[in-house]
Protein backbone atom coordinates (compact mmCIF):
# COMPACT_ATOMS: atom_id res chain seq x y z
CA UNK A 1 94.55 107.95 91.09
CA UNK A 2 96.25 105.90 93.75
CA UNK A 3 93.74 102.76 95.19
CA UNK A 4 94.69 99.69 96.56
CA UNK A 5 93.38 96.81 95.79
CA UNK A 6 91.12 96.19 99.23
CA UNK A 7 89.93 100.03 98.26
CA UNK A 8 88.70 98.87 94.69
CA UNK A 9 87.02 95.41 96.67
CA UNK A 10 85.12 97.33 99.12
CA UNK A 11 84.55 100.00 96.73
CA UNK A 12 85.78 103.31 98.46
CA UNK A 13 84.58 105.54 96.16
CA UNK A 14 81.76 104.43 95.82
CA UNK A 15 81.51 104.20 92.34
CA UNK A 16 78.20 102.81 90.00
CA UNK A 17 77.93 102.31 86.77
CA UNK A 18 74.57 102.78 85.03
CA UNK A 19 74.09 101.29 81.23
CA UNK A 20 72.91 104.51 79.32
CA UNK A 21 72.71 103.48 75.71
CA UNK A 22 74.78 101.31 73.36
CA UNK A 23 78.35 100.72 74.48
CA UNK A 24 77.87 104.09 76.57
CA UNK A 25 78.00 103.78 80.59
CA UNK A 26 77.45 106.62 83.06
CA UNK A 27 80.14 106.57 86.07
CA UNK A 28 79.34 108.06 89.28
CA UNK A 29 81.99 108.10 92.45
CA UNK A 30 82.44 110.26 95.42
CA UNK A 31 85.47 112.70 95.28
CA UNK A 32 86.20 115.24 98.25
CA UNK A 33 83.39 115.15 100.07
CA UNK A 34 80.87 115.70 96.58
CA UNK A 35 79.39 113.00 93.76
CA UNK A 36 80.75 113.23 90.52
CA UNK A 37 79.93 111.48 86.90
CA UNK A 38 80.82 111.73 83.46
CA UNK A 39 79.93 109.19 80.36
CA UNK A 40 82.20 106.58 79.01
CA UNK A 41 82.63 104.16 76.63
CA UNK A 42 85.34 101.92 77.99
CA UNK A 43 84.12 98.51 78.05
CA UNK A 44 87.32 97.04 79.27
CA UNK A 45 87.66 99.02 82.51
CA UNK A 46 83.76 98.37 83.03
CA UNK A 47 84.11 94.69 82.45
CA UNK A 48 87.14 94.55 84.41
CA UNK A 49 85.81 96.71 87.81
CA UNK A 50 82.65 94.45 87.55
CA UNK A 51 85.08 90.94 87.79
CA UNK A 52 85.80 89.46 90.98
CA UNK A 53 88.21 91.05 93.67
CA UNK A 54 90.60 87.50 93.89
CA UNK A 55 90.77 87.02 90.03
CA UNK A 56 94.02 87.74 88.53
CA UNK A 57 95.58 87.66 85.40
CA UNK A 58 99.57 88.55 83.80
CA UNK A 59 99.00 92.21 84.27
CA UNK A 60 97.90 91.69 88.20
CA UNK A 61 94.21 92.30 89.46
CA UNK A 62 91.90 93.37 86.92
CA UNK A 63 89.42 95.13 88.97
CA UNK A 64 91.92 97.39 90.47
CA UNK A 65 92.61 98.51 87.08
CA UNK A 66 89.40 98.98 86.12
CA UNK A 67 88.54 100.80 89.51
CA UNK A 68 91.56 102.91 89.27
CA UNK A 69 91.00 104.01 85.35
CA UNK A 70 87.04 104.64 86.06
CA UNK A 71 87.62 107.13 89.09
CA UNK A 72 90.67 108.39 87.21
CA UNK A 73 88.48 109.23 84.27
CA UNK A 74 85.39 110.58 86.16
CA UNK A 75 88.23 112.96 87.79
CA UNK A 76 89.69 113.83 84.76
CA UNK A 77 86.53 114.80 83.26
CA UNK A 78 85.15 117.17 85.87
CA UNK A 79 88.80 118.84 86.76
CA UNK A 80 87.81 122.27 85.81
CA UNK A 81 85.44 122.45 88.64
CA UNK A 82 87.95 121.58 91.39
């Protein structure tokens, strides 16, 4: 999934992330025009989406990574309905 990183800082997508148990998260964003979730339990791209928009670090911007791999999996996960 393509994002840039003033997309992932105003948070297109609107995506959430809800604490459901133990190292599980649910992830919710908006994709064409419908809501979509699934369950994950990648801390990293959790932790990184939830860092601050002007922090960066060797790799570049951390919450555009996390922003990009948390739609990318929520997309992933429901493909066989779209």
């Amino acid at each position: 999934m393509k994002a840039t990183l003033k997309q992932a800082a105003r948070n297109e997508r609107n995506l959430s992330i809800m604490l459901t148990g133990y190292g599980h998260w649910k992830i919710i964003c908006d994709y064409r025009g419908k809501r979509i979730h699934t369950t994950t339990t990648d801390s990293v791209s959790v932790d990184n989406f939830r860092s601050d928009p002007t922090d960066r670090d060797r790799e570049g911007y951390p919450k555009l990574r996390g922003y990009r791999s948390l739609c990318s999996e929520i997309v992933r996960a429901n493909r066989s309905r779209y």
